[in-house]
Protein backbone atom coordinates (compact mmCIF):
# COMPACT_ATOMS: atom_id res chain seq x y z
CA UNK A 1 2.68 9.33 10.80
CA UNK A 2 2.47 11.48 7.95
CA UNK A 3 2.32 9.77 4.19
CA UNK A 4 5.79 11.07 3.29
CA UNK A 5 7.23 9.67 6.46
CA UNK A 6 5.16 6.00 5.74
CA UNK A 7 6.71 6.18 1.96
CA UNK A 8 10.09 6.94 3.14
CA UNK A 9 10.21 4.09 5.83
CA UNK A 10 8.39 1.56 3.28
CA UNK A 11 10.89 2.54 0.31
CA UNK A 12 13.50 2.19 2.45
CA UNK A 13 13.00 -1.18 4.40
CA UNK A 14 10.00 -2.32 3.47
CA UNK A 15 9.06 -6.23 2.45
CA UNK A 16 6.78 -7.42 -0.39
CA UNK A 17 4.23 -9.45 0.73
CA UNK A 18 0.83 -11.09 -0.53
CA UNK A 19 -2.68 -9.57 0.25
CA UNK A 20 -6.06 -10.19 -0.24
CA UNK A 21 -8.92 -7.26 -1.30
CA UNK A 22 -11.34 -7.59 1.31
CA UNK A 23 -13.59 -4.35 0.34
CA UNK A 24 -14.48 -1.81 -1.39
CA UNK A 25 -15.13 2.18 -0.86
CA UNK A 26 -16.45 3.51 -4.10
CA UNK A 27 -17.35 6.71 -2.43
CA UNK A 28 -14.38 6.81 -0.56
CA UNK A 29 -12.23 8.28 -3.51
CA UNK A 30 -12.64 4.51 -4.34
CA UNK A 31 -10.47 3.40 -2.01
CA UNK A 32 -9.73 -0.78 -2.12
CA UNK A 33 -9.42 -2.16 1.12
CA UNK A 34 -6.59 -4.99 1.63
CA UNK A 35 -6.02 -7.48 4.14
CA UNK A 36 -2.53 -9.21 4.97
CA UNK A 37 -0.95 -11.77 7.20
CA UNK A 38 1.90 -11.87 9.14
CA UNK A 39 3.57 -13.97 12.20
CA UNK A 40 2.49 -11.00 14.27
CA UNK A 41 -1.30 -10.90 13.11
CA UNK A 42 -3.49 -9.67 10.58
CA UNK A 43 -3.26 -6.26 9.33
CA UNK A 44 -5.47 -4.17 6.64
CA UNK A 45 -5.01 -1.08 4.62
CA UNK A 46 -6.72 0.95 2.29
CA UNK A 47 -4.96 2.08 -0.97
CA UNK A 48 -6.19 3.01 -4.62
CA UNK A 49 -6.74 0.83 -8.00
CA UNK A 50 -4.12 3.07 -9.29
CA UNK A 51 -1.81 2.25 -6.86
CA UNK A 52 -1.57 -1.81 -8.75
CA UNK A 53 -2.26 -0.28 -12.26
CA UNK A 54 -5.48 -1.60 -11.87
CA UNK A 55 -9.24 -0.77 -13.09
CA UNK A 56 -11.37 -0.57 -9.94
CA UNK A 57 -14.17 -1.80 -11.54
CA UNK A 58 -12.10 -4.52 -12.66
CA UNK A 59 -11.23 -5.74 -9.19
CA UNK A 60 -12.74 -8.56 -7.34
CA UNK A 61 -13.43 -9.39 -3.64
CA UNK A 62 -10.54 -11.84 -2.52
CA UNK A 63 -8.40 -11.13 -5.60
CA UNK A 64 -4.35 -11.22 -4.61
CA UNK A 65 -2.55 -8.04 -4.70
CA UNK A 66 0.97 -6.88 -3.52
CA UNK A 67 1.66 -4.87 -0.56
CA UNK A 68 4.73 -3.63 0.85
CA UNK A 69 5.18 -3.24 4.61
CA UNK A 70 7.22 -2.71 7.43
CA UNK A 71 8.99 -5.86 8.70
CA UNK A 72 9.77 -4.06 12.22
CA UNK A 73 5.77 -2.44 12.33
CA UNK A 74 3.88 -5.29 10.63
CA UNK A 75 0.70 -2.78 10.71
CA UNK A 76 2.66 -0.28 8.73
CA UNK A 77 1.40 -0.76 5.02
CA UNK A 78 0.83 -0.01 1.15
CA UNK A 79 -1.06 -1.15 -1.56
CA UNK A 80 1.93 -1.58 -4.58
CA UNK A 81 5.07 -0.05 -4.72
CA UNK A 82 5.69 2.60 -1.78
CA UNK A 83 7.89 4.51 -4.59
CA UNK A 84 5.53 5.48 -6.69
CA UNK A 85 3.66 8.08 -4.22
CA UNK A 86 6.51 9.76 -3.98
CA UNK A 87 5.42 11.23 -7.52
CA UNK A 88 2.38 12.79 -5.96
CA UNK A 89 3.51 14.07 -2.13
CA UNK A 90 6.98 15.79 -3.57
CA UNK A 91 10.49 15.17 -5.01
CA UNK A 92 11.71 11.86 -3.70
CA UNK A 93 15.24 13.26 -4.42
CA UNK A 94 14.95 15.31 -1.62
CA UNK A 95 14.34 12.12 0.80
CA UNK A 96 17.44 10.36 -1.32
CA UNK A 97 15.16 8.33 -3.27
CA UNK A 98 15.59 7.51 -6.83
């Protein structure tokens, strides 16, 4: 699935639920890597600092962050607010976003 496709399905039906930060990927455009639980399993991601408004070198191992997801593809996930990437991947007024 490409990004603007993920975005679009998160924004549009997506669910907020509670994760954990499980890693880190400094050399991995600093990626933070997130785990989450739901009645079909546990599920992970990868997403930025930026992404919470967060300093990466603030975060901790096991520290609580949000993450939105898809209720019908529990594996289908994002770090924050799905909205806000549509700032960097094109004009979410195209995709009837606002």
């Amino acid at each position: 699935m490409l990004d603007v496709q993920k975005y679009y399905v998160l924004t549009a039906r997506g669910m907020v639920t509670k994760g954990k930060i499980v890693g880190f990927q400094p050399n991995n455009h600093r990626a933070v890597v997130y785990e989450y639980q739901t009645a079909e399993g546990d599920f992970s991601g990868a997403g930025r600092a930026s992404d919470i408004d967060a300093d990466f070198d603030q975060l901790r191992l096991g520290d609580t962050v949000t993450v939105f997801r898809d209720p019908s593809n529990a594996g289908l996930s994002c770090l924050g607010t799905p909205k806000q990437h549509f700032g960097f991947i094109g004009n979410s007024r195209y995709f009837g976003i606002s």
